[in-house]
N, C-alpha and C. Protein backbone atom coordinates (compact mmCIF):
# COMPACT_ATOMS: atom_id res chain seq x y z
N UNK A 1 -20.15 2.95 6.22
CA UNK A 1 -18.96 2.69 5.43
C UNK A 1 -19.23 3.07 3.98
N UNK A 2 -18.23 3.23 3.16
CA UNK A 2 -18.39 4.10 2.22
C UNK A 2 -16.95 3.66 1.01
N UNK A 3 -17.41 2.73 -0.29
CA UNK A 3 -16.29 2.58 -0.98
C UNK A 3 -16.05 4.08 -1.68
N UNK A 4 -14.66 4.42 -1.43
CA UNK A 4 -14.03 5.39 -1.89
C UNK A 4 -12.78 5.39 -3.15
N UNK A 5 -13.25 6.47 -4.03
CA UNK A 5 -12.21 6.88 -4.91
C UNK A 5 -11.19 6.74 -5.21
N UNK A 6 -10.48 5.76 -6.03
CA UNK A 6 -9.05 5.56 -5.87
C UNK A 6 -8.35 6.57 -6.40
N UNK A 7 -7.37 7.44 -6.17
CA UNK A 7 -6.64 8.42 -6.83
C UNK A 7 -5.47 7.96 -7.33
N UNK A 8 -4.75 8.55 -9.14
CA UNK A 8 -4.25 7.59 -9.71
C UNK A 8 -2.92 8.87 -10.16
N UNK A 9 -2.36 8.54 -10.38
CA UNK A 9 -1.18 9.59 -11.07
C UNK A 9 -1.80 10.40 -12.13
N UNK A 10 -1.74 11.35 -12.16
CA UNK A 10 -0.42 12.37 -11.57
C UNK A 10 -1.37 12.90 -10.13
N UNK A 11 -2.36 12.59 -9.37
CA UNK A 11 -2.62 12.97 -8.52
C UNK A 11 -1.65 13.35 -7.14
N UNK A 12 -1.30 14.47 -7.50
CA UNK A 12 0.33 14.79 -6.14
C UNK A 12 -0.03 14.49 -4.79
N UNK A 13 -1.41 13.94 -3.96
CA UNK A 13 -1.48 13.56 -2.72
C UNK A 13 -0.62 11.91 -2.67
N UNK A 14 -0.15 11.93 -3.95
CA UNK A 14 0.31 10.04 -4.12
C UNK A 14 2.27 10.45 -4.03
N UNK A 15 2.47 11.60 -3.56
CA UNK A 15 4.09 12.26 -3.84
C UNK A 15 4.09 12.96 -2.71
N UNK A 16 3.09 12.87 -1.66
CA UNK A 16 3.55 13.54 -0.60
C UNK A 16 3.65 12.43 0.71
N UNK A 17 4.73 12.71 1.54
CA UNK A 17 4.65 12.21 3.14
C UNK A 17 3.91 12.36 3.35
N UNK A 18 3.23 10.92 4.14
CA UNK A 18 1.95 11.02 5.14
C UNK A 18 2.40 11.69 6.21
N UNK A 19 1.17 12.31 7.11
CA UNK A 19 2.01 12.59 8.57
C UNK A 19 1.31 11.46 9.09
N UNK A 20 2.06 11.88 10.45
CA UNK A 20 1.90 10.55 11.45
C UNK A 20 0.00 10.72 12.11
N UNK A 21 -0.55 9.41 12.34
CA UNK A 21 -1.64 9.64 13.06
C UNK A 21 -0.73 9.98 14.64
N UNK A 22 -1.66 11.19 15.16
CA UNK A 22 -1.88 11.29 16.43
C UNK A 22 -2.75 10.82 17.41
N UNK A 23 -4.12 10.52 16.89
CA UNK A 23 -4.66 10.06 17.88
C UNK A 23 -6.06 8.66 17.40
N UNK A 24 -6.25 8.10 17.46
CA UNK A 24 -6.98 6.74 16.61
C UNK A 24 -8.44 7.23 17.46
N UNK A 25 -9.36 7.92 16.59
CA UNK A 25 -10.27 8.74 17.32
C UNK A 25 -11.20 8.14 16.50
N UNK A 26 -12.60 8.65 16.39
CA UNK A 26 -13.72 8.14 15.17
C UNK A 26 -13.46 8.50 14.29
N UNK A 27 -12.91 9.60 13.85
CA UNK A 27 -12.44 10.22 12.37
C UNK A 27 -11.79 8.48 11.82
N UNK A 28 -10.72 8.44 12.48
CA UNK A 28 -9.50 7.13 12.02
C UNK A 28 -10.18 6.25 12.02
N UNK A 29 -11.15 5.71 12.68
CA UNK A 29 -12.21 4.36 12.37
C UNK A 29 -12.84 4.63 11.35
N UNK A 30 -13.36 5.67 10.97
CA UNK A 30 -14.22 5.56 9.90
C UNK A 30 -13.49 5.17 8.54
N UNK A 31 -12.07 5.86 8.68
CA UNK A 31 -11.38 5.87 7.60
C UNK A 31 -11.16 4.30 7.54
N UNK A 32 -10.35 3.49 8.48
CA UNK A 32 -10.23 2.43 8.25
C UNK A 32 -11.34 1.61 7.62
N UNK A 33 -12.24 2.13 8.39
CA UNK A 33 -13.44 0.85 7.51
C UNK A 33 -14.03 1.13 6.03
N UNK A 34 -13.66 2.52 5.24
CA UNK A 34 -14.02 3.09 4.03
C UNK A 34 -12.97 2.08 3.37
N UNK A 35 -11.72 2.45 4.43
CA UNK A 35 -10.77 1.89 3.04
C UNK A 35 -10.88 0.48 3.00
N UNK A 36 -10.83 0.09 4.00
CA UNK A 36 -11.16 -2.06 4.15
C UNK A 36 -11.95 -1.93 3.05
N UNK A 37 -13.47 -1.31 3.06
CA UNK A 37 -14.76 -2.17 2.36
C UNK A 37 -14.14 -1.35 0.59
N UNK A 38 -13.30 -0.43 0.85
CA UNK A 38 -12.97 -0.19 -0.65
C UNK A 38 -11.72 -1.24 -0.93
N UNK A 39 -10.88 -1.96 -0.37
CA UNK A 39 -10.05 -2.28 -0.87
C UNK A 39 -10.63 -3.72 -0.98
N UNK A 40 -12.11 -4.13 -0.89
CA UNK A 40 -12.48 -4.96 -0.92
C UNK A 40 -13.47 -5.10 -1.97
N UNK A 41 -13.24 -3.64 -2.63
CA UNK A 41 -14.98 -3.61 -3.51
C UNK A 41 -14.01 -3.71 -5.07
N UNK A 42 -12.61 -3.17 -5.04
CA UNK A 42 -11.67 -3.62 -5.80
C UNK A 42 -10.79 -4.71 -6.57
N UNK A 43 -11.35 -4.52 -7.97
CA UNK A 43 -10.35 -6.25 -8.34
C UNK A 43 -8.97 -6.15 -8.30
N UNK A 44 -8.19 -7.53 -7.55
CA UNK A 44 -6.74 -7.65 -7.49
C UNK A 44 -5.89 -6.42 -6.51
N UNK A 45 -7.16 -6.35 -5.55
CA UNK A 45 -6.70 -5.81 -4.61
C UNK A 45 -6.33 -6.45 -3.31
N UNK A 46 -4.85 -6.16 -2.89
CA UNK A 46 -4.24 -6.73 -1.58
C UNK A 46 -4.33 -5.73 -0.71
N UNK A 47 -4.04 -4.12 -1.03
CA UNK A 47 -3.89 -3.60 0.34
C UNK A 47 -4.13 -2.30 -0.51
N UNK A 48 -4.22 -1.21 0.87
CA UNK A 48 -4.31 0.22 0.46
C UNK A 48 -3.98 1.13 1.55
N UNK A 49 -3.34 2.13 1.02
CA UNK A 49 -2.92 2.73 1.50
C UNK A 49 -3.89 4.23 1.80
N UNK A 50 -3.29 5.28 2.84
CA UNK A 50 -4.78 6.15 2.93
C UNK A 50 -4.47 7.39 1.79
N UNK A 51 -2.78 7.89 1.35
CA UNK A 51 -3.18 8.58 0.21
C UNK A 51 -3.67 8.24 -0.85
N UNK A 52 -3.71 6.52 -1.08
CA UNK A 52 -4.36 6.35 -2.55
C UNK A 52 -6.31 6.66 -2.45
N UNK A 53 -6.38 6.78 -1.19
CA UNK A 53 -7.88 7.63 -1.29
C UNK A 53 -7.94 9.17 -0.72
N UNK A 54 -6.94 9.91 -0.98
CA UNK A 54 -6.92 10.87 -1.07
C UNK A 54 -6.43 11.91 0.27
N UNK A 55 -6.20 10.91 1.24
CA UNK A 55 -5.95 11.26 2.84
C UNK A 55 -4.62 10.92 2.85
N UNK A 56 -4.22 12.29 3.14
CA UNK A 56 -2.34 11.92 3.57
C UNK A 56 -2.24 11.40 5.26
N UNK A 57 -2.14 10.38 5.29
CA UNK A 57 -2.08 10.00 7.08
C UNK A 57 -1.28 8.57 6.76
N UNK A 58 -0.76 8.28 7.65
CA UNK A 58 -0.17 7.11 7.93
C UNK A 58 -1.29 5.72 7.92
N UNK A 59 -1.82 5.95 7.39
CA UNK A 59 -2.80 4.38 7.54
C UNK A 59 -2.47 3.62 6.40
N UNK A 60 -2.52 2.52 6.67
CA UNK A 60 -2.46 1.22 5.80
C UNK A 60 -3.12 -0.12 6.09
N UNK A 61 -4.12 -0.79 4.88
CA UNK A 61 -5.24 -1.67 5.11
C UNK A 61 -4.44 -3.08 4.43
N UNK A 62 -3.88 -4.43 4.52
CA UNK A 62 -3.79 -5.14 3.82
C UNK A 62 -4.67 -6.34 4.53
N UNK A 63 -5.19 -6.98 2.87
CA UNK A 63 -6.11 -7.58 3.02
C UNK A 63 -5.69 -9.02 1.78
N UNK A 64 -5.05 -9.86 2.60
CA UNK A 64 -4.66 -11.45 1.97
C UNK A 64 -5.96 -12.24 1.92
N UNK A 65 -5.70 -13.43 0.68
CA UNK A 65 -6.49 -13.94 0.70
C UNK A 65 -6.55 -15.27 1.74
N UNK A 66 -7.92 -15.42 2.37
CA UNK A 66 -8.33 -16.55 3.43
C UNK A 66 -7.16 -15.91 4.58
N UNK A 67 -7.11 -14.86 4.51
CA UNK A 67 -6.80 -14.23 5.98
C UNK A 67 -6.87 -13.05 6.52
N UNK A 68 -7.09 -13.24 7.47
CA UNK A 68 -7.74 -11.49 8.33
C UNK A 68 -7.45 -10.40 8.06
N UNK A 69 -7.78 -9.34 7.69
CA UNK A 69 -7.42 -7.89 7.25
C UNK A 69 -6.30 -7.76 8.07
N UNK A 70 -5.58 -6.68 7.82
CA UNK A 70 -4.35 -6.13 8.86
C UNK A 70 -4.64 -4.78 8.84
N UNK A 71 -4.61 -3.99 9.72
CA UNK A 71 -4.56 -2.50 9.94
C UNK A 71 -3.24 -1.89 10.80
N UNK A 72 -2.74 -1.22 10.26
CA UNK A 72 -1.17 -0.98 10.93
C UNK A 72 -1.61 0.82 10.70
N UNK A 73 -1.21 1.57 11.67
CA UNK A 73 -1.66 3.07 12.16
C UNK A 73 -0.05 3.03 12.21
N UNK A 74 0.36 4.46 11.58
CA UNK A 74 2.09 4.88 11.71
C UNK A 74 2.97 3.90 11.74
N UNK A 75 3.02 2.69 10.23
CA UNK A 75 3.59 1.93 10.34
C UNK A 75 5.36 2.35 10.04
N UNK A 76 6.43 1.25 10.41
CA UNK A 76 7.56 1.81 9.45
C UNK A 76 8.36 0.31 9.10
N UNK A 77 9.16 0.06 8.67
CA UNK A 77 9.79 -1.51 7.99
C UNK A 77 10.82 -1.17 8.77
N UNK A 78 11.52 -2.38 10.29
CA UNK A 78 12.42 -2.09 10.47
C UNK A 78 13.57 -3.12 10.70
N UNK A 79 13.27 -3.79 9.95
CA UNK A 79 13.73 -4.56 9.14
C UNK A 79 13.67 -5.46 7.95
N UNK A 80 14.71 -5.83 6.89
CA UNK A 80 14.59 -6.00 6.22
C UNK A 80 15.98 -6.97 5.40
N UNK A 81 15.25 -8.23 4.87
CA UNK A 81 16.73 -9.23 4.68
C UNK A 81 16.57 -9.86 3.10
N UNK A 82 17.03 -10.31 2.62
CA UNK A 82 17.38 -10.91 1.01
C UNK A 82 16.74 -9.96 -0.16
N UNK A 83 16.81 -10.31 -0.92
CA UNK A 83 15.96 -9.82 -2.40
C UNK A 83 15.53 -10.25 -3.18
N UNK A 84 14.09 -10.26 -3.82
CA UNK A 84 13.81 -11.07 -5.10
C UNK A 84 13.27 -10.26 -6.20
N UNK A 85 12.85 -10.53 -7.34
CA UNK A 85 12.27 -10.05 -8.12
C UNK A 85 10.64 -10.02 -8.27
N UNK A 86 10.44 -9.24 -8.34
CA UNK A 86 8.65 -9.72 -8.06
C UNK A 86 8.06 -8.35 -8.97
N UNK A 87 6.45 -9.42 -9.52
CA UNK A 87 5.92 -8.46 -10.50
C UNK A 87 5.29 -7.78 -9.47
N UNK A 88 4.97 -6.46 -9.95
CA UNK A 88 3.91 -5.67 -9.22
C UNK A 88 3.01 -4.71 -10.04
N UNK A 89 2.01 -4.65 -9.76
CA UNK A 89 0.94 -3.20 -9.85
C UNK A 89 0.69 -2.48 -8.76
N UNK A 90 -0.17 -1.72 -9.21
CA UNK A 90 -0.69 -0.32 -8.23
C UNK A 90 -2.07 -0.14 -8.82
N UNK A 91 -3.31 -0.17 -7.94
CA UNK A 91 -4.43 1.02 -8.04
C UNK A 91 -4.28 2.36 -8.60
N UNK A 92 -3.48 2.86 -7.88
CA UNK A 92 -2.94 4.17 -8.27
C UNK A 92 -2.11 4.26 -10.05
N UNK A 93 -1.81 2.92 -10.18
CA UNK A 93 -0.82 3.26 -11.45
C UNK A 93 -1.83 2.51 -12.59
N UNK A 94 -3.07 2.62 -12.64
CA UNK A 94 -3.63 1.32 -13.62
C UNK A 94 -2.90 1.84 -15.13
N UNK A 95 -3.27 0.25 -15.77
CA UNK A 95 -2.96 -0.17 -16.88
C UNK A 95 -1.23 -0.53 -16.95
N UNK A 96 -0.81 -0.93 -15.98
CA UNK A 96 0.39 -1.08 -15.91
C UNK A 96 0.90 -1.71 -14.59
N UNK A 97 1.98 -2.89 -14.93
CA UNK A 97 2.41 -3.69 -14.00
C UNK A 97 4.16 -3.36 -14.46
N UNK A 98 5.13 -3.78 -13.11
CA UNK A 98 6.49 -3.80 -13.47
C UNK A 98 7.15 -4.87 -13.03
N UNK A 99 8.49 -5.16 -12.59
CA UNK A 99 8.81 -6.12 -12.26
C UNK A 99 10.40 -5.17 -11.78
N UNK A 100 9.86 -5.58 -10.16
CA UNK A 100 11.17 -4.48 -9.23
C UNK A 100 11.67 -5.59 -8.31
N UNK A 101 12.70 -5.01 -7.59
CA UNK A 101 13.33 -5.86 -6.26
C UNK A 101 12.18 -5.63 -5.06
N UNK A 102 12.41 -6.46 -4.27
CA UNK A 102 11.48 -6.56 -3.02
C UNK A 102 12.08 -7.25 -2.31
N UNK A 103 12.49 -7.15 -0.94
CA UNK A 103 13.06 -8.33 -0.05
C UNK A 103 11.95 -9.19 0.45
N UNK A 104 13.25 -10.66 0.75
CA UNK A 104 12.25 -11.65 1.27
C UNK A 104 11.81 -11.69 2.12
N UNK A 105 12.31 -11.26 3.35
CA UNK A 105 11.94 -10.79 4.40
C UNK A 105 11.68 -9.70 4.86
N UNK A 106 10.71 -9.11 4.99
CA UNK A 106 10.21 -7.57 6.16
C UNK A 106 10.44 -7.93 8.01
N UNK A 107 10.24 -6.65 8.61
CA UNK A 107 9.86 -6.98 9.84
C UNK A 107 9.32 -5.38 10.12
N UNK A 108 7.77 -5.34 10.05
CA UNK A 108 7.35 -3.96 10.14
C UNK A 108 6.66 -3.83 11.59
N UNK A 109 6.71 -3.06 12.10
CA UNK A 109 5.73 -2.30 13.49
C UNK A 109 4.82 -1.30 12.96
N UNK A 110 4.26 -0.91 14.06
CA UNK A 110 3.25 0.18 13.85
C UNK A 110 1.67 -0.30 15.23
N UNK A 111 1.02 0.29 14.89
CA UNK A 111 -0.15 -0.04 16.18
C UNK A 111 -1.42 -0.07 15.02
N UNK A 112 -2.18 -1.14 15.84
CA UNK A 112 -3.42 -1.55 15.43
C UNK A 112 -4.41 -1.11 15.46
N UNK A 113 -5.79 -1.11 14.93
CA UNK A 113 -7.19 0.33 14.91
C UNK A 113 -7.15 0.20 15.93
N UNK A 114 -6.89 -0.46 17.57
CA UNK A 114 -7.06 0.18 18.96
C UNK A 114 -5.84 0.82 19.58
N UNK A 115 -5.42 0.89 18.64
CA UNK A 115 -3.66 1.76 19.00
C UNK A 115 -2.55 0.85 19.70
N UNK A 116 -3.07 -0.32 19.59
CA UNK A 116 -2.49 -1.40 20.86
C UNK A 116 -0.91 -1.12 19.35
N UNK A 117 0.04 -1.41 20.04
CA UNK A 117 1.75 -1.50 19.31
C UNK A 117 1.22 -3.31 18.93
N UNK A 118 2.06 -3.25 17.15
CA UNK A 118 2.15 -4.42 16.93
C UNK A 118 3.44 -4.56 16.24
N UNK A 119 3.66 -5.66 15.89
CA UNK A 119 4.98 -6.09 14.75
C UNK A 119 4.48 -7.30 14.60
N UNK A 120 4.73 -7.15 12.77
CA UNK A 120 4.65 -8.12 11.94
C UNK A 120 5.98 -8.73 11.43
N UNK A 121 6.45 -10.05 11.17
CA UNK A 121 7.68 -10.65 10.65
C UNK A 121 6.68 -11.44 9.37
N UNK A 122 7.52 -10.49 8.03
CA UNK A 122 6.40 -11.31 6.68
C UNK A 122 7.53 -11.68 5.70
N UNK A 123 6.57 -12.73 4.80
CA UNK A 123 7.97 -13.06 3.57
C UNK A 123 6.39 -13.29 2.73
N UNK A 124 7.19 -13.93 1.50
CA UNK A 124 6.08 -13.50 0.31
C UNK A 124 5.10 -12.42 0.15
N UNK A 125 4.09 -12.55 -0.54
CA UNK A 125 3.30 -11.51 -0.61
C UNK A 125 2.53 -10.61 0.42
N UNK A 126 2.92 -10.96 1.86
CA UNK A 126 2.76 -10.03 3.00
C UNK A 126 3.38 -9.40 2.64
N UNK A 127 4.94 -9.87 3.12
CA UNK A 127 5.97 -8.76 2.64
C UNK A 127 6.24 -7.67 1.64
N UNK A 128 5.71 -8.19 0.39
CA UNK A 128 5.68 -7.59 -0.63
C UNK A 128 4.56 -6.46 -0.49
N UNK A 129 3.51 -6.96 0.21
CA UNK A 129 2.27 -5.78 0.44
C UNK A 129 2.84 -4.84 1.64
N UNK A 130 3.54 -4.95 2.37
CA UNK A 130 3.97 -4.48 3.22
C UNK A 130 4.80 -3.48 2.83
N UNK A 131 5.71 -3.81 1.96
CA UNK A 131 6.91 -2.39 1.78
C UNK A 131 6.04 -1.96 0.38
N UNK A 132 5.17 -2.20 -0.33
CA UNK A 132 4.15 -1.39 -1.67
C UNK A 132 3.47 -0.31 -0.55
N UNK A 133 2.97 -0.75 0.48
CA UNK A 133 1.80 0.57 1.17
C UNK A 133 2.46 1.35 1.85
N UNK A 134 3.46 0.53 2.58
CA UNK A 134 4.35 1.63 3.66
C UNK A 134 4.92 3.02 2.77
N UNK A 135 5.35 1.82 0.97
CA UNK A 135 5.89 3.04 0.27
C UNK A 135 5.62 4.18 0.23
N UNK A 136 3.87 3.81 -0.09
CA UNK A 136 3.00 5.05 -0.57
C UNK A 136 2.87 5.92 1.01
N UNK A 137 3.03 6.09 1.46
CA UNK A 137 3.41 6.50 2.80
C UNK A 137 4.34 7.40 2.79
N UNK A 138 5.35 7.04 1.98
CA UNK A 138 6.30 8.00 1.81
C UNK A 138 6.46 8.76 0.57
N UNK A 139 5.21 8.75 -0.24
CA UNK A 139 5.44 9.27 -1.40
C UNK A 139 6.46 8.68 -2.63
N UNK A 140 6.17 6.88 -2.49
CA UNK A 140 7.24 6.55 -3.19
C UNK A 140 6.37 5.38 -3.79
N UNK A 141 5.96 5.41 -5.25
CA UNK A 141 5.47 4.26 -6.04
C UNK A 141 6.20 3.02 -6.55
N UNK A 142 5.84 1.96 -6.85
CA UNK A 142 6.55 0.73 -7.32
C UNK A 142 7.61 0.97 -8.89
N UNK A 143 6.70 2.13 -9.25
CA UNK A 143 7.73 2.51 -10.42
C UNK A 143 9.23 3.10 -10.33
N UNK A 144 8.71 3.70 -9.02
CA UNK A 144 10.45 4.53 -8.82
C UNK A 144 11.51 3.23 -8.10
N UNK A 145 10.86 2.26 -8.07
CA UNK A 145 11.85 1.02 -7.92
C UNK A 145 12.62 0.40 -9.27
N UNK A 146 11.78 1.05 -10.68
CA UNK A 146 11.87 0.03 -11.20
C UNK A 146 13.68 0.26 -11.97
N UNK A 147 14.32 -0.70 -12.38
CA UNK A 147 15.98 -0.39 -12.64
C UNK A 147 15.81 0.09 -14.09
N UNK A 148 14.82 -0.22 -15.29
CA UNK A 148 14.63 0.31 -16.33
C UNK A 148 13.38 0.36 -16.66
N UNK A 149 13.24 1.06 -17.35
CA UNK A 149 11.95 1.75 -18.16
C UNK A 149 11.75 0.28 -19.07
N UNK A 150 12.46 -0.92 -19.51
CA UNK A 150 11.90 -1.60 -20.20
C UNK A 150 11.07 -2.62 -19.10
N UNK A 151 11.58 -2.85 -18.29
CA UNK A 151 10.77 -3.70 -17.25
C UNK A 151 9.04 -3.09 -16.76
N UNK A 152 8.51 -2.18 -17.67
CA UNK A 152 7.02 -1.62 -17.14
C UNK A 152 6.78 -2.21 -17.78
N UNK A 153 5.42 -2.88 -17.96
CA UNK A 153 4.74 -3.58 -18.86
C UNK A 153 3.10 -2.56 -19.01
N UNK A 154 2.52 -2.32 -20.35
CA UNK A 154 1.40 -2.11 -20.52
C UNK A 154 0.07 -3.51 -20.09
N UNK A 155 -0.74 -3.41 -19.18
CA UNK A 155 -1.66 -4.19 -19.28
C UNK A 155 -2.45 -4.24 -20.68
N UNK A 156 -2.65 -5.51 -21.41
CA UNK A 156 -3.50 -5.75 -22.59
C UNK A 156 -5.06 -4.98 -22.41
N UNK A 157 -4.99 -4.07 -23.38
CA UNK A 157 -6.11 -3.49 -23.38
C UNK A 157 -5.81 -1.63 -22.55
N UNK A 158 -4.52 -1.88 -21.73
CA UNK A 158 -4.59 -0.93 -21.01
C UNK A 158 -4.26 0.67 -22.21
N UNK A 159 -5.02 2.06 -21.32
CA UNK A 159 -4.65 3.00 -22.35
C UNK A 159 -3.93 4.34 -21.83
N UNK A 160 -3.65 3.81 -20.15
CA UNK A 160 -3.21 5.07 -19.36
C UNK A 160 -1.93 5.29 -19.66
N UNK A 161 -1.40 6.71 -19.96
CA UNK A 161 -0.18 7.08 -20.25
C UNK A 161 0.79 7.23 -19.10
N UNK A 162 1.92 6.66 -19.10
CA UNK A 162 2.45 7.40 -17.64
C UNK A 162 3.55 8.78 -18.59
């Protein structure tokens, strides 16, 4: 296993569609477990997605606290109910947090590192980790949620330009 590189804007593998995994082979294990032990070697990290390390594929790692990693292979949100406001960051976006809509409820599928089909039903910060990675999946960051440019906030100390 191997902590890996976070890639940050303007890096364009963070603006493209993943494609779909085809087949959950050793290549896809390895990846999963780079990104687990990286999204674990990371501060204020919940989850990751596989273009934010540089692999356009459908994988996504979330990792709550005092509970079991999740691995979802070709996930998609297929459903989705209320709305709240919620702060967010990104790995990919450091020095900067925003404050976007997010629903309260998800209901995502997708299959697990043994390909077995799963579905998740999440609210709070599952949920919220849930439609942030799926995003990046689609080439879509927490910023392009946001309704104005005054709602980004600079992190104190932070010096990255967007």
């Amino acid at each position: 296993m191997a902590v890996l590189p976070i890639r940050a804007l303007p890096d364009p593998v963070l603006r493209q569609k993943a494609k779909r995994v085809k087949t959950i082979d050793s290549s896809i294990q390895k990846l999963i477990a780079d990104m687990i032990e990286t999204m674990h070697a990371v501060p204020g990290r919940v989850g990751l997605a596989a273009p934010q390390v540089g692999v356009s594929l459908r994988v996504v790692v979330i990792g709550l606290p005092e509970e079991e990693d999740i691995v979802l292979i070709n996930p998609e949100i297929v459903r989705r109910s209320g709305q709240r406001l919620v702060t967010e960051g990104c790995l990919s976006v450091p020095g900067y947090f925003g404050e976007i809509k997010r629903a309260e409820v998800v209901t995502a599928k997708g299959r697990d590192a043994k390909g077995k089909e799963i579905r998740i039903k999440a609210d709070e910060l599952l949920a919220q980790a849930l439609e942030h990675e799926i995003d990046h999946l689609n080439g879509v960051l927490y910023i392009d949620h946001l309704e104005e440019r005054d709602n980004l906030h600079q992190v104190e100390g932070g010096t990255t330009e967007l």
